[in-house]
Protein backbone atom coordinates (compact mmCIF):
# COMPACT_ATOMS: atom_id res chain seq x y z
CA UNK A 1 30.47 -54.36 -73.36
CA UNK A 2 29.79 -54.16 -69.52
CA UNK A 3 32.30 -53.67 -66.66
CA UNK A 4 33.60 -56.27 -65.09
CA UNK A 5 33.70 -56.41 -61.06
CA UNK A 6 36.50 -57.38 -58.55
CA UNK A 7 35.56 -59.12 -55.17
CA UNK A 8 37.88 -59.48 -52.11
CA UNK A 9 37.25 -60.58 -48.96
CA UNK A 10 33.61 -60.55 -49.40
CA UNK A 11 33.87 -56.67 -50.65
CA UNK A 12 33.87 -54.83 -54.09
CA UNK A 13 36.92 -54.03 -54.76
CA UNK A 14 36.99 -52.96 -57.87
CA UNK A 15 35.96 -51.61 -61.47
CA UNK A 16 37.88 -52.85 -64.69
CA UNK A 17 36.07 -50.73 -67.17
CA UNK A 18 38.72 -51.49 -70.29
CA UNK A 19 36.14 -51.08 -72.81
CA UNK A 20 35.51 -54.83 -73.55
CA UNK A 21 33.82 -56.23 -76.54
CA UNK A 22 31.61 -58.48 -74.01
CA UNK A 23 29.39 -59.00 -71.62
CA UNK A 24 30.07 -61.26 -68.49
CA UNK A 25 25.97 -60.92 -67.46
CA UNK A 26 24.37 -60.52 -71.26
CA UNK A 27 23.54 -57.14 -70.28
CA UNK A 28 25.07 -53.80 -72.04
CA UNK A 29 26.21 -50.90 -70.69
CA UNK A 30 25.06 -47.27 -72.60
CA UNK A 31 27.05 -44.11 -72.17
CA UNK A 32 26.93 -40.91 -73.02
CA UNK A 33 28.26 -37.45 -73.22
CA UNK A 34 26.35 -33.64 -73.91
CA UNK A 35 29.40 -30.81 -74.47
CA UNK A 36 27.66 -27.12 -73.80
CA UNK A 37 29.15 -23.39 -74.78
CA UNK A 38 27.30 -21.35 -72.74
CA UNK A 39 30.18 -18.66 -73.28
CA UNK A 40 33.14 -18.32 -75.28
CA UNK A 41 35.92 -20.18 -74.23
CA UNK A 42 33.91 -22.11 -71.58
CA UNK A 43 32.69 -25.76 -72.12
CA UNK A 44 30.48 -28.21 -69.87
CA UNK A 45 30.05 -31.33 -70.77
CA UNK A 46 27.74 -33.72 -68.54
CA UNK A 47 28.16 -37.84 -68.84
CA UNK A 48 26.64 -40.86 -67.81
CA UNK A 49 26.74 -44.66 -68.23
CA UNK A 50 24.02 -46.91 -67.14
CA UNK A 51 23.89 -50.73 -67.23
CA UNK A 52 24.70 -54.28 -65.30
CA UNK A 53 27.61 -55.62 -63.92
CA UNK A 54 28.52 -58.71 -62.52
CA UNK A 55 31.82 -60.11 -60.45
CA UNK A 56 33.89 -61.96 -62.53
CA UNK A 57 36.73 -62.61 -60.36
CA UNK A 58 37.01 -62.98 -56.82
CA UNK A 59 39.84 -63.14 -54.50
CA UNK A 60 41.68 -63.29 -57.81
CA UNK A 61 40.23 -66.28 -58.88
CA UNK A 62 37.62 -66.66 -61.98
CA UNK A 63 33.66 -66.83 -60.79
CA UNK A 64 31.19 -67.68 -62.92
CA UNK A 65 27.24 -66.90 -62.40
CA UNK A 66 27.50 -64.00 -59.99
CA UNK A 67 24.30 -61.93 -60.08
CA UNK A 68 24.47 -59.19 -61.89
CA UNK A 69 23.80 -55.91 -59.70
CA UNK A 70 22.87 -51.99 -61.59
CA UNK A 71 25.75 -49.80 -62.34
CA UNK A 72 25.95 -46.44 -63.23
CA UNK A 73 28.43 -43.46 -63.65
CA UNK A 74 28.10 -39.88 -63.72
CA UNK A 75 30.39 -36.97 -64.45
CA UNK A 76 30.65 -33.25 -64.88
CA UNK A 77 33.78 -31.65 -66.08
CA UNK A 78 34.47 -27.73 -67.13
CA UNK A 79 36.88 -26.05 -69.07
CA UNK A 80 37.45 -22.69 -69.51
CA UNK A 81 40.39 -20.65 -71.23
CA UNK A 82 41.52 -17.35 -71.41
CA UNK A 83 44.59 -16.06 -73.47
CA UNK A 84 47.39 -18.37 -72.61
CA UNK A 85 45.74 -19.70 -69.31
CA UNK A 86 43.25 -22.60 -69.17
CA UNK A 87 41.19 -23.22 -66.03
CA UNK A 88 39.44 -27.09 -66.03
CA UNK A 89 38.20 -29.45 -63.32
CA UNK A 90 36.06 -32.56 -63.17
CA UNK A 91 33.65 -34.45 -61.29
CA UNK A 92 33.09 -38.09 -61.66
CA UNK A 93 31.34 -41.18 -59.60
CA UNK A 94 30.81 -44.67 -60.16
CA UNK A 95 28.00 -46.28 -57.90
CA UNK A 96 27.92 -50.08 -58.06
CA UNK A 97 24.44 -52.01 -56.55
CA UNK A 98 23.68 -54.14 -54.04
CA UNK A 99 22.76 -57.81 -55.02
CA UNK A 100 21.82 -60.06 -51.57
CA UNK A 101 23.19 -63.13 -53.31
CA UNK A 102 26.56 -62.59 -54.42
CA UNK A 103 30.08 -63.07 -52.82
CA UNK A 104 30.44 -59.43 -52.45
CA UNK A 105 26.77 -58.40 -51.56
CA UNK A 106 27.33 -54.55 -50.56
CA UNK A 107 26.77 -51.77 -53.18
CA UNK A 108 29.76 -49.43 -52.98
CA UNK A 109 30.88 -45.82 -54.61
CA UNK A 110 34.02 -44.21 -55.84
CA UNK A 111 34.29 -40.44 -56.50
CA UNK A 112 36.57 -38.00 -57.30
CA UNK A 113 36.87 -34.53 -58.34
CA UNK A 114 39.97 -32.61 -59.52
CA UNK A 115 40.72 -28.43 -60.26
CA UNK A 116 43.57 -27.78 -62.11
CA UNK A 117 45.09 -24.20 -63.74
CA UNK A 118 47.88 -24.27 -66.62
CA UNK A 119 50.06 -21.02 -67.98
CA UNK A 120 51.80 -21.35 -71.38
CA UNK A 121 54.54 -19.31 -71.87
CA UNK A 122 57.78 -19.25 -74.03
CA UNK A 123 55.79 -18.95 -77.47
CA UNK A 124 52.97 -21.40 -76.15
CA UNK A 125 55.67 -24.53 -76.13
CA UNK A 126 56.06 -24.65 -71.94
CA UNK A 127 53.36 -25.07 -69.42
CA UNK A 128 53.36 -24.73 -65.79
CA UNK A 129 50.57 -26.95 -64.25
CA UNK A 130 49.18 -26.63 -60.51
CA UNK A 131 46.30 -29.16 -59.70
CA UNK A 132 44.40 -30.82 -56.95
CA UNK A 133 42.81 -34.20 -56.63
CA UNK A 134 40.44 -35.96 -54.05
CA UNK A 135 39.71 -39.41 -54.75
CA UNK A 136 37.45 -41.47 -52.22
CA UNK A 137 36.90 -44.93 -52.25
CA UNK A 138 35.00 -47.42 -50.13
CA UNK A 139 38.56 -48.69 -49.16
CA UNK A 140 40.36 -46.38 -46.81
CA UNK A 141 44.05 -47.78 -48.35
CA UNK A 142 42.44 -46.46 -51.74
CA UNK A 143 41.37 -42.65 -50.84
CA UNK A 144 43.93 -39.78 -51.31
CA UNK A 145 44.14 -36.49 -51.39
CA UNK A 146 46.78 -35.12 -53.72
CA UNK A 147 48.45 -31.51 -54.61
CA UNK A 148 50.44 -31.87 -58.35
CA UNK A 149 52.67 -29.26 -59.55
CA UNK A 150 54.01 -29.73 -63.18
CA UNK A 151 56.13 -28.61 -66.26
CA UNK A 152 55.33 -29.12 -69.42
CA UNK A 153 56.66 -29.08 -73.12
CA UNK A 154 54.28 -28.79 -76.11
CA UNK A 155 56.39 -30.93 -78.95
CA UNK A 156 52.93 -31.16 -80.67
CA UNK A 157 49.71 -29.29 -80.07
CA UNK A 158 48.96 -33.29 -79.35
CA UNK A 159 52.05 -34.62 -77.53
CA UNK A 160 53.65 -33.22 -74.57
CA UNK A 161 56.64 -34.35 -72.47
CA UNK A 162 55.76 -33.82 -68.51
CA UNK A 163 58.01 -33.77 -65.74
CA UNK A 164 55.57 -33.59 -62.49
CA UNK A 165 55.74 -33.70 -58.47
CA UNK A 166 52.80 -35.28 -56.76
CA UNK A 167 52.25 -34.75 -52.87
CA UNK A 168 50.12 -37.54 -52.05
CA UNK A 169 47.80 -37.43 -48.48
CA UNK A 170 46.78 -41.04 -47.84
CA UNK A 171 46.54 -43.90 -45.34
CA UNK A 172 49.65 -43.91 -43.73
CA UNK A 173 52.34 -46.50 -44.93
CA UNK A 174 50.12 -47.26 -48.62
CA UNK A 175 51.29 -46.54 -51.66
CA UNK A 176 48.55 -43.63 -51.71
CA UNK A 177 50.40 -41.67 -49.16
CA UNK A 178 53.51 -41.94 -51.54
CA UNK A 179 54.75 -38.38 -52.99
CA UNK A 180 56.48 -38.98 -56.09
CA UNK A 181 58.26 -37.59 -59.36
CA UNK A 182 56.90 -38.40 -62.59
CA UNK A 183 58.50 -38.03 -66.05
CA UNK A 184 56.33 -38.42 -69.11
CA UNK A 185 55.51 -38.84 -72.66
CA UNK A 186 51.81 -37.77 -73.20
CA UNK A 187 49.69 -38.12 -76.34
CA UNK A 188 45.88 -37.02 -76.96
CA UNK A 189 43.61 -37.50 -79.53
C-alpha cells in the first residue's frame, strides 16, 4: 500500500502515491487525519503518513530490490467561512530518506503551501476564486510560484464548472513558468 519512488539520473525524482493495493518493499504505509472546531465556522485538520518506500523504476526502466528508505508526509490545512465568503489554505510536505545503497542515494523533500479566498454571489450559484501557490521541489525545473484567479458555477453543491487563469513563476523556458487558461468540470465527494 506504499509509495512507489522514481529515480533519474542518480536522483529522486519522484512520488507516485496512487493509492496502490501493494507493497514494492513488504512494508505499509499508515496515514492519518485529526479535523478540529476550535470556533464556528473554522476547521483544522492536521495529517500524516509514515512508512517505507522503495524505487521501483529508474530512468524509466523497472528495478527490482532497491532498498527501501523511511517516508513520511505531513500536512496542515484551515478553513474558515463566513456568510458567503470562505477563507482556506494548506500546508503539506513529503520527506523521502536517504539509503547509501541505492541508485538514487540522496533523501529529498517537496513542499508546498497554498491561501486561497472565494465569494459566492448570484444566489450562491457563482464564485469568484483568488489563490496563491508555492510549490518547491528538489528539482529547480519542478518549483513554481503561481497566482490563480477563477470563476466558478455551482451546478451542484458537489459539481462545479471552472473557468480559471493561472500566472505561473518558474524556471525559465519549463512548462512551470507556463501561464495558462483552464476550463473545467469539477466533482467532490
Amino acid at each position: 500500500n506504499g509509495p512507489r519512488l522514481e529515480g533519474e539520473d542518480g536522483e529522486l525524482h519522484g512520488v507516485d502515491t496512487d493509492g496502490f493495493t501493494s507493497s514494492d518493499d513488504g512494508e505499509n504505509t499508515v496515514g492519518a487525519r485529526v479535523s478540529l472546531l476550535p470556533l464556528a465556522r473554522l476547521e483544522i485538520g492536521l495529517s500524516g503518513a509514515w512508512g517505507d518506500a522503495a524505487i521501483v523504476e529508474n530512468d524509466e526502466l523497472e528495478l527490482v530490490g532497491d532498498p527501501a528508505r523511511d517516508y513520511r508526509v505531513d500536512g496542515l490545512d484551515i478553513t474558515y467561512q463566513r456568510g458567503d465568503f470562505d477563507v482556506r489554505g494548506e500546508f503539506i510536505s513529503q520527506k523521502i530518506g536517504s539509503a547509501p545503497l541505492s541508485v538514487a542515494p540522496e533523501s529529498a523533500e517537496w513542499e508546498t503551501w497554498y491561501v486561497q479566498g472565494a465569494y459566492k454571489f448570484g444566489q450562491a450559484r457563482w464564485e469568484a476564486v483568488l489563490r496563491y501557490t508555492d510549490f518547491d521541489s528538489p528539482h529547480s525545473d519542478e518549483s513554481q510560484e503561481q497566482w490563480a484567479v477563477g470563476l466558478n458555477y455551482l451546478v451542484t453543491p458537489s459539481a462545479m464548472i471552472k473557468l480559471g487563469y493561472e500566472s505561473n513563476d518558474g524556471l525559465p523556458g519549463e512548462q512551470t513558468d507556463s501561464d495558462r487558461w483552464l476550463l473545467q468540470v469539477a466533482y467532490g465527494y
